[in-house]
N, C-alpha and C. Protein backbone atom coordinates (compact mmCIF):
# COMPACT_ATOMS: atom_id res chain seq x y z
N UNK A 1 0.84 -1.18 0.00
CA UNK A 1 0.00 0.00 0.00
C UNK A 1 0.89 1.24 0.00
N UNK A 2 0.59 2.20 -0.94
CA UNK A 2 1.12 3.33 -1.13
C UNK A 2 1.08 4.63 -0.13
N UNK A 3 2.06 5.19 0.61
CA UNK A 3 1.48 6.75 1.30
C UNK A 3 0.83 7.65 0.47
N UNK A 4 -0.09 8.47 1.46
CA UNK A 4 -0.53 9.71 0.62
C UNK A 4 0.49 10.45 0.90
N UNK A 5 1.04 10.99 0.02
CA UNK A 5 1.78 12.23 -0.53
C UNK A 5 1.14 13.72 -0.66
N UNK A 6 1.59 14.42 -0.28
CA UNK A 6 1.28 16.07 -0.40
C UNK A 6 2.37 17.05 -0.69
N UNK A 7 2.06 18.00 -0.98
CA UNK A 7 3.06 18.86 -1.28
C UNK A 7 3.57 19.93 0.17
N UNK A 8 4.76 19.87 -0.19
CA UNK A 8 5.49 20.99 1.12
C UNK A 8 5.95 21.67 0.32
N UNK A 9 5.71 23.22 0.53
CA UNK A 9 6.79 24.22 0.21
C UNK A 9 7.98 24.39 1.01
N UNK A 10 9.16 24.54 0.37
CA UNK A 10 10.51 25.11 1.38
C UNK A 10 11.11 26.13 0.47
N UNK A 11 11.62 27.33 1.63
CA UNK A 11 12.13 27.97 1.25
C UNK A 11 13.96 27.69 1.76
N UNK A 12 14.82 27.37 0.46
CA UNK A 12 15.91 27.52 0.47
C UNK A 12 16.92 28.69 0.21
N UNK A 13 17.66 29.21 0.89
CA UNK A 13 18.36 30.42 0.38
C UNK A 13 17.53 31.23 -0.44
N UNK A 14 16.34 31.94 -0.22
CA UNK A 14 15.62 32.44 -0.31
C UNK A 14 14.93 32.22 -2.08
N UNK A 15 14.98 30.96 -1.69
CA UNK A 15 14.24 30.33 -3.49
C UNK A 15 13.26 28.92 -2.65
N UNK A 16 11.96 29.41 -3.67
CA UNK A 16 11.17 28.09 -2.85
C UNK A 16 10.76 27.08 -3.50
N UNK A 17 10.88 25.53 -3.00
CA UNK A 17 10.69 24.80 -4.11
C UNK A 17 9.95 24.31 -3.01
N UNK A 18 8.97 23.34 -4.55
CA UNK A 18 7.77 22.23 -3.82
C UNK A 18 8.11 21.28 -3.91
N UNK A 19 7.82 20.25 -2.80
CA UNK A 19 8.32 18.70 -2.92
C UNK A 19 7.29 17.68 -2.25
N UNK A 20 7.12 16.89 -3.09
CA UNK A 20 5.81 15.87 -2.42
C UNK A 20 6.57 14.92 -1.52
N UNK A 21 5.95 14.78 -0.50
CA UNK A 21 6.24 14.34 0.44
C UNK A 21 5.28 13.55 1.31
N UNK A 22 5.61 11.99 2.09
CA UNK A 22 4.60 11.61 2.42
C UNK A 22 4.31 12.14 3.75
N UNK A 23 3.06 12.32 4.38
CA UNK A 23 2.61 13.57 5.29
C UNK A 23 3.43 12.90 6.53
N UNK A 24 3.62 11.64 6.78
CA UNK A 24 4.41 11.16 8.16
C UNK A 24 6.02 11.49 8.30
N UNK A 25 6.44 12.46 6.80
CA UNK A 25 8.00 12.69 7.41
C UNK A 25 7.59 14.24 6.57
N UNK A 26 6.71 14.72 7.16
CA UNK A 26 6.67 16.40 6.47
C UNK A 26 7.57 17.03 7.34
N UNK A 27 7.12 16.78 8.71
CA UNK A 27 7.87 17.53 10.10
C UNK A 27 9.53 17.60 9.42
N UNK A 28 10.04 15.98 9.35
CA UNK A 28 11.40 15.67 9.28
C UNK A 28 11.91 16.45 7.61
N UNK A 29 10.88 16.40 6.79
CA UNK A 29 11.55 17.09 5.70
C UNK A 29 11.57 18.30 5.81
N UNK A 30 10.81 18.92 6.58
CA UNK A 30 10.91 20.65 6.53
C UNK A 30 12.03 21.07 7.93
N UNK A 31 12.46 20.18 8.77
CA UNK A 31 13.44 20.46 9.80
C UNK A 31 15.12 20.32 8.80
N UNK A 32 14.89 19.40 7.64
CA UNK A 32 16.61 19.06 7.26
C UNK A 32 15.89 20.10 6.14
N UNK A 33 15.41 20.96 5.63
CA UNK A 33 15.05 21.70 4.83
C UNK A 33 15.81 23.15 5.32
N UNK A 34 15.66 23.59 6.72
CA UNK A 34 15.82 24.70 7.48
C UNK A 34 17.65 24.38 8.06
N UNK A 35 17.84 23.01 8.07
CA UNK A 35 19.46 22.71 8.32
C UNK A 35 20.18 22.83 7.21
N UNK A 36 19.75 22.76 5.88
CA UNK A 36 20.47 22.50 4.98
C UNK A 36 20.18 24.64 4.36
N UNK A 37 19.27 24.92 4.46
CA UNK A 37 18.89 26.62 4.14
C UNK A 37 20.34 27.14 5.23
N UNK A 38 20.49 26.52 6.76
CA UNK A 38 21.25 27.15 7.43
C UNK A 38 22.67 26.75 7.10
N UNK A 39 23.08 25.76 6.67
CA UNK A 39 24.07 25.10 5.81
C UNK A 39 24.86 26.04 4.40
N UNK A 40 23.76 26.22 3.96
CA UNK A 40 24.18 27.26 2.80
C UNK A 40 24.12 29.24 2.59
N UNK A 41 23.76 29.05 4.07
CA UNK A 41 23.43 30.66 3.94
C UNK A 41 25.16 30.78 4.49
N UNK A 42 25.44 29.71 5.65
CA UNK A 42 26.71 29.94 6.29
C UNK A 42 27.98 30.16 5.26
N UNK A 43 27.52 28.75 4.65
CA UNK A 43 28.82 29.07 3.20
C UNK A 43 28.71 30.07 2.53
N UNK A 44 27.51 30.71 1.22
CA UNK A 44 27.11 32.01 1.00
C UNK A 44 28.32 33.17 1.66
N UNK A 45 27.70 32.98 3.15
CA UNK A 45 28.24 34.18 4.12
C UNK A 45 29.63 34.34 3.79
N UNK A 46 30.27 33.41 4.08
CA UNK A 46 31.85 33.46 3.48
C UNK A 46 32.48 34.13 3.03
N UNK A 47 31.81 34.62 1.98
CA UNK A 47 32.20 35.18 0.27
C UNK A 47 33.31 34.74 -0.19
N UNK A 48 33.36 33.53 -0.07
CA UNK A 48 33.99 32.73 -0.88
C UNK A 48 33.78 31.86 -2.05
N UNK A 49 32.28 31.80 -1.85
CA UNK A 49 31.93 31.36 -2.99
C UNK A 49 30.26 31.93 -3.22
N UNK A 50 30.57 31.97 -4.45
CA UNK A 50 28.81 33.07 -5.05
C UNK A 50 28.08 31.86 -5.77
N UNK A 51 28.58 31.15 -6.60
CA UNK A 51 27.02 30.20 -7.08
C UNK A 51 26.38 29.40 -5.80
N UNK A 52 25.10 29.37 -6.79
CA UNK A 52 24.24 28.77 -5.79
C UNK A 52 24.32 26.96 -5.79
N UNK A 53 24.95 27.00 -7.15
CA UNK A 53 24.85 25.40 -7.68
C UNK A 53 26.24 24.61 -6.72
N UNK A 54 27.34 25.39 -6.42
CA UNK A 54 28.37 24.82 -5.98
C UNK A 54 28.17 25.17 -4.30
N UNK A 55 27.29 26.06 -3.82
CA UNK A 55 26.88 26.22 -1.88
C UNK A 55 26.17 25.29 -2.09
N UNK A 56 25.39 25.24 -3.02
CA UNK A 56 24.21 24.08 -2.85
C UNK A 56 25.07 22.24 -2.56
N UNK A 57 26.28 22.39 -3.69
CA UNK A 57 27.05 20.89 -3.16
C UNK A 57 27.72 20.80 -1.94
N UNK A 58 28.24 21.92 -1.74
CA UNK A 58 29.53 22.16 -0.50
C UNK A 58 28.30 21.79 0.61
N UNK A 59 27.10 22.41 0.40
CA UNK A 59 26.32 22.30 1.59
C UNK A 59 26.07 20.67 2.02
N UNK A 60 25.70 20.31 0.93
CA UNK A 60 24.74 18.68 0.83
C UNK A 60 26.10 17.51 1.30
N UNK A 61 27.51 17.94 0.70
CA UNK A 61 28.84 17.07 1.23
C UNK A 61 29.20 17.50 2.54
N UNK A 62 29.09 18.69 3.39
CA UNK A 62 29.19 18.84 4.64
C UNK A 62 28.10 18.07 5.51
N UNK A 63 27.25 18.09 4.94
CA UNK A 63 26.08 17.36 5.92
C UNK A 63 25.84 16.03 5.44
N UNK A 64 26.30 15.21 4.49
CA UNK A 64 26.20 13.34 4.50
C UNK A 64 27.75 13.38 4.98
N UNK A 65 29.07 14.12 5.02
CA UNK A 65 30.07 13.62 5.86
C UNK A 65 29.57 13.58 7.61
N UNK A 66 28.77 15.02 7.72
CA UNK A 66 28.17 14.83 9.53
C UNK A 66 27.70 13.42 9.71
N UNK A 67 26.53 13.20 8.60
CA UNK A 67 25.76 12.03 8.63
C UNK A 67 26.42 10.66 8.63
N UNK A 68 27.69 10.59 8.07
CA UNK A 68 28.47 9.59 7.95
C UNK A 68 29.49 9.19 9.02
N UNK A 69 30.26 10.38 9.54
CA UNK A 69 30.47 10.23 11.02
C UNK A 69 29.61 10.14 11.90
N UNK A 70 28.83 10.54 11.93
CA UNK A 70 27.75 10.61 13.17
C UNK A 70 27.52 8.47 12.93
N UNK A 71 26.98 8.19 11.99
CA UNK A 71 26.86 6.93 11.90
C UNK A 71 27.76 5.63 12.26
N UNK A 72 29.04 6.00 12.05
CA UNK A 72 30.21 5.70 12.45
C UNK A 72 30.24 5.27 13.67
N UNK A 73 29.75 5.99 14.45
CA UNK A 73 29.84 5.80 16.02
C UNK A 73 28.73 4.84 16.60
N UNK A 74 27.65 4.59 15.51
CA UNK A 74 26.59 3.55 15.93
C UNK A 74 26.78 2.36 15.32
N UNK A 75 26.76 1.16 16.08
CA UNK A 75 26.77 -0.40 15.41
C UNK A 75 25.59 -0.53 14.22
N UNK A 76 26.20 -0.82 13.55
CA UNK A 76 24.90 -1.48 12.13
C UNK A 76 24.57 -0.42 11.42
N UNK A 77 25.04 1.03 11.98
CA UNK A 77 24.18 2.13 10.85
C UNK A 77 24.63 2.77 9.29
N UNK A 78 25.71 1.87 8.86
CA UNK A 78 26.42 1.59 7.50
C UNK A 78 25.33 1.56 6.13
N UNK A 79 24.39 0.44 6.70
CA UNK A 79 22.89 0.00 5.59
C UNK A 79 22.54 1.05 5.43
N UNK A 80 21.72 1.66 6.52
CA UNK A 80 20.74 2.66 6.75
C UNK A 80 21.45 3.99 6.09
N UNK A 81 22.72 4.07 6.67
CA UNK A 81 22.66 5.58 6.22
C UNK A 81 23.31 5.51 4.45
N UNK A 82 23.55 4.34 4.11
CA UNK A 82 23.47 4.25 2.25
C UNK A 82 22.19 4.43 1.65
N UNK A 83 21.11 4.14 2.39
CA UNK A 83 19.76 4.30 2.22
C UNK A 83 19.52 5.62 2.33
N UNK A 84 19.85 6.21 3.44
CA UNK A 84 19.23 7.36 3.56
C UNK A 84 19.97 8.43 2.52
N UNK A 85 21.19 8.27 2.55
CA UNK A 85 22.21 8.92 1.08
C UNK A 85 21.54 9.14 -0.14
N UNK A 86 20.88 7.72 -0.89
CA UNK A 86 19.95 7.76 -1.95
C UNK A 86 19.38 8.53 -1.79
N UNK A 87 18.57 8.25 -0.75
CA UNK A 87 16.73 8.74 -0.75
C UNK A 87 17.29 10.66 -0.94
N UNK A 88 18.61 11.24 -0.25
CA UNK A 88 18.59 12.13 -0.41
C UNK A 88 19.19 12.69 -1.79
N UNK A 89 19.68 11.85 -2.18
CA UNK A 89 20.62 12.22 -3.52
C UNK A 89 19.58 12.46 -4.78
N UNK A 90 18.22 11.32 -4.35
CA UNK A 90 17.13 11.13 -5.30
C UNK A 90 16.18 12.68 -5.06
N UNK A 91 16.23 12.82 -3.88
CA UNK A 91 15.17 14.14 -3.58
C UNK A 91 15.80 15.02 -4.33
N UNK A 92 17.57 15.85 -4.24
CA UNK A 92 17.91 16.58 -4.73
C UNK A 92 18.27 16.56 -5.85
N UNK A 93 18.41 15.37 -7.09
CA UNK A 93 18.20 15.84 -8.69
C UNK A 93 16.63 16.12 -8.70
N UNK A 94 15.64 15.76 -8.15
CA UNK A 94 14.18 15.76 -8.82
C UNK A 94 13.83 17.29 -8.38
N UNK A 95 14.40 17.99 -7.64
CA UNK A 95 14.52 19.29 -7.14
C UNK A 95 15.16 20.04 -8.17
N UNK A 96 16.75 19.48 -8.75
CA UNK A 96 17.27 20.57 -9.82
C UNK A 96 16.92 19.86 -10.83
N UNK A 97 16.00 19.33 -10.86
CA UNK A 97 15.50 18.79 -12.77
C UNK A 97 14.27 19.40 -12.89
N UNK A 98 13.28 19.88 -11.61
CA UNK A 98 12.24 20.79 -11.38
C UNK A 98 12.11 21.69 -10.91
N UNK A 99 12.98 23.12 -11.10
CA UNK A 99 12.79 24.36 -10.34
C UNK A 99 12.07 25.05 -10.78
């Protein structure tokens, strides 16, 4: 059986995209929505770097290395967080193939 899906707006670095989402991880997608906005405003800030396409990577490789150490330190969470890598790698082309 399939989730119902709905749409969430997020606003990233002050650009907003819609993303369907199933309603039992809306909370969790709009909290790593506001980590990853705070992720890239920090780099932005820098002025070290001005595209949005390369804060947008620097951002997404700072936070699956957190995610990857952080996992590190838990028994068995190797599977899971290759899983969760996808699921995010999949959210963010269907995001820059639909702005």
């Amino acid at each position: 059986m399939s989730k119902a899906v709905q749409p969430v707006s997020l606003n990233i670095l002050d650009k907003e995209y819609k993303i369907a989402c199933a309603a039992d991880e809306k909370d969790t997608l709009i909290s790593s929505a506001r980590e990853l906005d705070r992720q890239m405003r920090k780099i932005r800030d820098t002025g070290k770097v001005s595209s949005t396409d390369r804060i947008a990577v620097l951002a997404a490789l700072n936070l699956a290395h957190d995610l990857v150490a952080s996992n590190k330190t838990e028994s068995g969470g190797g599977v899971d967080i290759c899983a969760r890598l996808a699921d995010l790698r999949n959210k963010i082309e269907n995001v820059l193939e639909n702005p």
